[in-house]
PDB file of N, CA and C in Angstrom:
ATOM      1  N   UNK A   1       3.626   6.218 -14.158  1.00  0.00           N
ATOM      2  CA  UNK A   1       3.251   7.190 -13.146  1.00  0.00           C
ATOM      3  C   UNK A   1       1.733   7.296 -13.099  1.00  0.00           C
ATOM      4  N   UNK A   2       1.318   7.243 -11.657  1.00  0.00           N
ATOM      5  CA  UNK A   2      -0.178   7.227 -11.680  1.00  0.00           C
ATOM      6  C   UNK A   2      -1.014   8.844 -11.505  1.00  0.00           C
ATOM      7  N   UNK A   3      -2.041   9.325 -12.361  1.00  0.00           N
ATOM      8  CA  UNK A   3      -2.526   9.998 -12.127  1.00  0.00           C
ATOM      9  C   UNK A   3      -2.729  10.887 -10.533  1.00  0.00           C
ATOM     10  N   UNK A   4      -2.300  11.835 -10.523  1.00  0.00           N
ATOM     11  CA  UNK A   4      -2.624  12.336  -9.377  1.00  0.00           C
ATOM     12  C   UNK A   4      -4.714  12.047  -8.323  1.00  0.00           C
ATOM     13  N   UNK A   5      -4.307  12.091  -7.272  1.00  0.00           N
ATOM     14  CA  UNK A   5      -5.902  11.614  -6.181  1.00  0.00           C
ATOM     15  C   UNK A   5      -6.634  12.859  -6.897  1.00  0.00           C
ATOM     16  N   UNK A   6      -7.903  12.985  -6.750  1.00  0.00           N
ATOM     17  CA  UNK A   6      -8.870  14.189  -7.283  1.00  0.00           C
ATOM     18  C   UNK A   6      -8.372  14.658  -5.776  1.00  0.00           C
ATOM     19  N   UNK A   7      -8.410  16.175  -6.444  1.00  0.00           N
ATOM     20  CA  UNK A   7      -8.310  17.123  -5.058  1.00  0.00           C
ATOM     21  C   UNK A   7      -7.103  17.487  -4.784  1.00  0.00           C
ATOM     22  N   UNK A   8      -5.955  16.311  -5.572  1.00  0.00           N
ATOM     23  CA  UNK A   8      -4.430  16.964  -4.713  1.00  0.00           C
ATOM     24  C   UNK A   8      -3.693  18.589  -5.260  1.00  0.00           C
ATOM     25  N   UNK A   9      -3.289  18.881  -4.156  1.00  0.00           N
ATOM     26  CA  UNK A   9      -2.812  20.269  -4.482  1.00  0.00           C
ATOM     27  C   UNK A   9      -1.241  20.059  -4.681  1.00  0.00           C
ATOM     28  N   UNK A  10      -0.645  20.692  -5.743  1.00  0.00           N
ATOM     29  CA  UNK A  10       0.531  20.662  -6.162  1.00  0.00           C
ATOM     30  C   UNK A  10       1.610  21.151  -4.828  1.00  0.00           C
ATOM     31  N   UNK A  11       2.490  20.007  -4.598  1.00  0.00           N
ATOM     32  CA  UNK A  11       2.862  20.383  -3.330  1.00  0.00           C
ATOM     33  C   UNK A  11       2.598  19.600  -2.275  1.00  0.00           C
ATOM     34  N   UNK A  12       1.678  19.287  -2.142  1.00  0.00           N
ATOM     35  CA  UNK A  12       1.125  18.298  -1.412  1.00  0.00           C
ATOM     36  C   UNK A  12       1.434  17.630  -0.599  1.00  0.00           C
ATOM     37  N   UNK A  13       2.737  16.399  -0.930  1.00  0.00           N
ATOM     38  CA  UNK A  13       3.065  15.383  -0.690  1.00  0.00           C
ATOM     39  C   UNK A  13       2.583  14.429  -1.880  1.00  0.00           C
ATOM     40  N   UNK A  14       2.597  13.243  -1.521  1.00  0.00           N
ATOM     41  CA  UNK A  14       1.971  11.790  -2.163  1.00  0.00           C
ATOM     42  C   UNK A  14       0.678  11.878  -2.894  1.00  0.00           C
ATOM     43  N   UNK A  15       0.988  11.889  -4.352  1.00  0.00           N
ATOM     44  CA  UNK A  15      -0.123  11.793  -4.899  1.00  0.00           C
ATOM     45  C   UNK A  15      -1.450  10.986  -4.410  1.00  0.00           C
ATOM     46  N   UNK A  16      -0.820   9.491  -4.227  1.00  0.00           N
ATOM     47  CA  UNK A  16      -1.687   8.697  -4.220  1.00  0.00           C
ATOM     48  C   UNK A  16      -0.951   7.992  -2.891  1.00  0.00           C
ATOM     49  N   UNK A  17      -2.004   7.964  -1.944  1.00  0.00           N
ATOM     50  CA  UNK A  17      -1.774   7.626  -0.924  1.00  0.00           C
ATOM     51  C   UNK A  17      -1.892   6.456  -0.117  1.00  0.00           C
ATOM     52  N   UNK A  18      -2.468   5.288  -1.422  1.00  0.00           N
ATOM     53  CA  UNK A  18      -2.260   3.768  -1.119  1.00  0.00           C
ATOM     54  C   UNK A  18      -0.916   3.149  -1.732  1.00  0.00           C
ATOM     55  N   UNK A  19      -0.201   3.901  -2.685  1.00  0.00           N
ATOM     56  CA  UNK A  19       0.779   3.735  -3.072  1.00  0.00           C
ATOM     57  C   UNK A  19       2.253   3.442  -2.305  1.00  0.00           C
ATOM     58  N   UNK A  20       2.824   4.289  -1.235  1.00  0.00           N
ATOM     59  CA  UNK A  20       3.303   3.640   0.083  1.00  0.00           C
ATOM     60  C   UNK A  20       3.179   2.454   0.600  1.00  0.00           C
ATOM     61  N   UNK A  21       2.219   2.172   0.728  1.00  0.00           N
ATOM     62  CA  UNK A  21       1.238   1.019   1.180  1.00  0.00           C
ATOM     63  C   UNK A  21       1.546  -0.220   0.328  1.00  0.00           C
ATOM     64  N   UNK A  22       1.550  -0.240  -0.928  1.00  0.00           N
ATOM     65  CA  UNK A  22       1.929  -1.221  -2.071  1.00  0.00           C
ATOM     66  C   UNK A  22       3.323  -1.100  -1.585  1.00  0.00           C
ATOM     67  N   UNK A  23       4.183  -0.161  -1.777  1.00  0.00           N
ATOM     68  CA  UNK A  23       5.492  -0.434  -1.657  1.00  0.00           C
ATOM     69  C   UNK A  23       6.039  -1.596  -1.014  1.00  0.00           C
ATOM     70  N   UNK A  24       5.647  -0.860   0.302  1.00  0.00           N
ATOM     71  CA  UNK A  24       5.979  -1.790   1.663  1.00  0.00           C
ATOM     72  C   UNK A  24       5.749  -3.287   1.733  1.00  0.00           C
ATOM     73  N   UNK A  25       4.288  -3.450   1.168  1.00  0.00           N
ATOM     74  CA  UNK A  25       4.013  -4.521   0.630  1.00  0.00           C
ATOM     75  C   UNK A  25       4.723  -5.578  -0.146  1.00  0.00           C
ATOM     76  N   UNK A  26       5.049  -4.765  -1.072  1.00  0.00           N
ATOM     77  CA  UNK A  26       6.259  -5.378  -2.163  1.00  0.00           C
ATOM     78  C   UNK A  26       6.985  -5.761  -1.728  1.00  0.00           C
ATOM     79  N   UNK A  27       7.926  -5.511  -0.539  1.00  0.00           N
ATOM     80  CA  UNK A  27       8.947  -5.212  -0.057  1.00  0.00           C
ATOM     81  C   UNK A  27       8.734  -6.091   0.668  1.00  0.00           C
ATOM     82  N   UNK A  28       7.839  -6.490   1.308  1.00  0.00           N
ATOM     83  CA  UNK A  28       7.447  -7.399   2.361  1.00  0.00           C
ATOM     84  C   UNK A  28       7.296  -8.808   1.866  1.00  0.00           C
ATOM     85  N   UNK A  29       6.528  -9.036   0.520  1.00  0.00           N
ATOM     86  CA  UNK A  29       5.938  -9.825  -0.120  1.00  0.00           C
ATOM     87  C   UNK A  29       7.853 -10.618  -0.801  1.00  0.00           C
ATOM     88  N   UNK A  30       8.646  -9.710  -1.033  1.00  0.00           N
ATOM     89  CA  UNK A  30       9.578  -9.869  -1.684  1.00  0.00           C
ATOM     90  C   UNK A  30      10.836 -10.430  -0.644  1.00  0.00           C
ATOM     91  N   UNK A  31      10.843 -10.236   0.585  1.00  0.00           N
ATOM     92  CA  UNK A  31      11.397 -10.214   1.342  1.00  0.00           C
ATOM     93  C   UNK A  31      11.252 -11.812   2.444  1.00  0.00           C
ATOM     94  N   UNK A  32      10.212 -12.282   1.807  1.00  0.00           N
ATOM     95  CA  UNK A  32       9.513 -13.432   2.329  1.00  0.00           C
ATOM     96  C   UNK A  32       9.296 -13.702   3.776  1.00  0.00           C
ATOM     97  N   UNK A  33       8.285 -12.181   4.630  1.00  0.00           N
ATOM     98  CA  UNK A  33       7.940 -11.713   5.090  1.00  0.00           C
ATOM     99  C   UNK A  33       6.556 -11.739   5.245  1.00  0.00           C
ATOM    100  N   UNK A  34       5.927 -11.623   4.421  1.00  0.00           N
ATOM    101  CA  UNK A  34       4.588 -12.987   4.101  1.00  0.00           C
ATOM    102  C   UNK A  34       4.347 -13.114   2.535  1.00  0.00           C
ATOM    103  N   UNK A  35       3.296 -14.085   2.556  1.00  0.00           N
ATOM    104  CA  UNK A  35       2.595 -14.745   1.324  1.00  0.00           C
ATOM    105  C   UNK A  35       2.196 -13.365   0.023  1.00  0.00           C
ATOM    106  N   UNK A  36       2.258 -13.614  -1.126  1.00  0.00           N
ATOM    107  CA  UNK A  36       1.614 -12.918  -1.996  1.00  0.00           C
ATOM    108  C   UNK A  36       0.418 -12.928  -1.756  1.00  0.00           C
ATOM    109  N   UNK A  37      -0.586 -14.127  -1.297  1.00  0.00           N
ATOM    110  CA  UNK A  37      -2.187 -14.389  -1.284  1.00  0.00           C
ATOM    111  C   UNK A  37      -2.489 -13.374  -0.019  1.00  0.00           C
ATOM    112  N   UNK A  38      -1.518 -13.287   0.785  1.00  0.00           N
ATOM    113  CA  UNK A  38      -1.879 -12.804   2.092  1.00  0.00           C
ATOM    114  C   UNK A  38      -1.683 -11.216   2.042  1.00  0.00           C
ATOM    115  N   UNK A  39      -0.693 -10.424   1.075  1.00  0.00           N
ATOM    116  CA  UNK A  39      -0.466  -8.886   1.017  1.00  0.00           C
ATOM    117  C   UNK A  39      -1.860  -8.764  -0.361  1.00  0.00           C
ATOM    118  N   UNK A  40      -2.358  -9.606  -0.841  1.00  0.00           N
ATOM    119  CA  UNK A  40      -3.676  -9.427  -1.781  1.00  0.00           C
ATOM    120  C   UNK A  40      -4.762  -9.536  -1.113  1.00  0.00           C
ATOM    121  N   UNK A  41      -4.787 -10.267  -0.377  1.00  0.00           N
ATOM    122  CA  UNK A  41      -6.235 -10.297   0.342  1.00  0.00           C
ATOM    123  C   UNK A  41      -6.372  -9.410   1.337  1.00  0.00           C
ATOM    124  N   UNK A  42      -5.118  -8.813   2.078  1.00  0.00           N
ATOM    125  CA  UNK A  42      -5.513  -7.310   3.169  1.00  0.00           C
ATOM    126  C   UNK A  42      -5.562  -6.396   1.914  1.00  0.00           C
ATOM    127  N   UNK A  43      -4.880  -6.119   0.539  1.00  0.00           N
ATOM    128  CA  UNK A  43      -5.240  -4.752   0.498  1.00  0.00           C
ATOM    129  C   UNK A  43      -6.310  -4.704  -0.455  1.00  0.00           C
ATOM    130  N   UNK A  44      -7.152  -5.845  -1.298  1.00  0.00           N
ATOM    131  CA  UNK A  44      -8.350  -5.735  -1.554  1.00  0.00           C
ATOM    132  C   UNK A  44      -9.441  -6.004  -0.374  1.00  0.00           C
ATOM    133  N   UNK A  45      -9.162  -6.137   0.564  1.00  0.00           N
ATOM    134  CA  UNK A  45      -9.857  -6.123   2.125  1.00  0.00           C
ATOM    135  C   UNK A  45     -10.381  -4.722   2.118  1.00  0.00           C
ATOM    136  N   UNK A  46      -9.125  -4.083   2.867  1.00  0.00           N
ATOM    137  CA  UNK A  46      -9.247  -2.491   2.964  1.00  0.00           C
ATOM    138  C   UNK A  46      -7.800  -2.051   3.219  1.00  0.00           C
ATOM    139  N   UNK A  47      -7.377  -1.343   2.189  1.00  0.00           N
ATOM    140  CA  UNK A  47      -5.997  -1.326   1.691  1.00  0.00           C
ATOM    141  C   UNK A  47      -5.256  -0.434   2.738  1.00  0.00           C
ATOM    142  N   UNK A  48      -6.125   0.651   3.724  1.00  0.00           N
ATOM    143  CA  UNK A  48      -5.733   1.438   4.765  1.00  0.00           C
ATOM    144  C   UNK A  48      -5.468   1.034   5.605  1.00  0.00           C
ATOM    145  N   UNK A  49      -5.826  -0.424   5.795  1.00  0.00           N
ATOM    146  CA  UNK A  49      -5.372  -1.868   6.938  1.00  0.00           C
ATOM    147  C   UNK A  49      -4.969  -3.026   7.027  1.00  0.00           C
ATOM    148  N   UNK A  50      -4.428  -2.540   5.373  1.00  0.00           N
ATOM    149  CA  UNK A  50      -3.530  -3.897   5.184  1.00  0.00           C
ATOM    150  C   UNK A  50      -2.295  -4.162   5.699  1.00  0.00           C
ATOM    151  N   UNK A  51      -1.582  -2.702   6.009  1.00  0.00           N
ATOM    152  CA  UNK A  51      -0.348  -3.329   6.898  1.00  0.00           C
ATOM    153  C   UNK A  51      -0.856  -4.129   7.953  1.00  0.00           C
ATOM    154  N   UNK A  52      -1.352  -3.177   9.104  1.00  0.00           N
ATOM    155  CA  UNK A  52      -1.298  -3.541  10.137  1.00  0.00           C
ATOM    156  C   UNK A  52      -2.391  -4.840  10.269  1.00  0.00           C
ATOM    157  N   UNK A  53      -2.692  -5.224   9.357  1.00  0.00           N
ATOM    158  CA  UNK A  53      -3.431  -6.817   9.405  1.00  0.00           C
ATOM    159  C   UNK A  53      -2.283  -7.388   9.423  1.00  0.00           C
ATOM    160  N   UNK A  54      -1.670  -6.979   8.619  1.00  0.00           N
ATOM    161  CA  UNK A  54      -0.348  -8.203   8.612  1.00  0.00           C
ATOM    162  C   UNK A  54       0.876  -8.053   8.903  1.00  0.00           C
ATOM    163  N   UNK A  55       0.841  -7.147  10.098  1.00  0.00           N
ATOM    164  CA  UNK A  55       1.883  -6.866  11.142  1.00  0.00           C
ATOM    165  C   UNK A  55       3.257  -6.111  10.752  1.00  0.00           C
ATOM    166  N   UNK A  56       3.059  -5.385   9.651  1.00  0.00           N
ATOM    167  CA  UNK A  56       3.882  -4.586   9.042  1.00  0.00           C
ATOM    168  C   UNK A  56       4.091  -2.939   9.029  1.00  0.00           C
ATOM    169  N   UNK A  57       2.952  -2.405  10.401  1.00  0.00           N
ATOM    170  CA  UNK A  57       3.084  -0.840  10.281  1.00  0.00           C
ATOM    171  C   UNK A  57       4.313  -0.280  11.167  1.00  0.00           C
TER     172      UNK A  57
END
């Protein structure tokens, strides 16, 4: 379990809010839906646009 974002208020929602984002990924990556090189290189890109780089939002 990952540390909660600085700032989150108990209640909240989603601690960590690139975490979704990995999921889907996974899911995508696993699903052979695209490349591992290709769900790594959008979300060390900019991880808030890595779906929709790679046509997954």
């Amino acid at each position: 379990m990952e540390p909660p974002d600085p700032g989150h208020k108990s209640g909240g929602g989603v601690n960590n809010r690139k975490g979704p984002v990995e999921t889907k990924l996974h899911t995508a990556v696993c699903a052979g839906k695209v490349s591992l090189e290709a769900a790594q290189k959008a979300i060390v890109t900019d991880w808030t646009t890595a779906l929709s780089a790679l046509g997954l939002d």
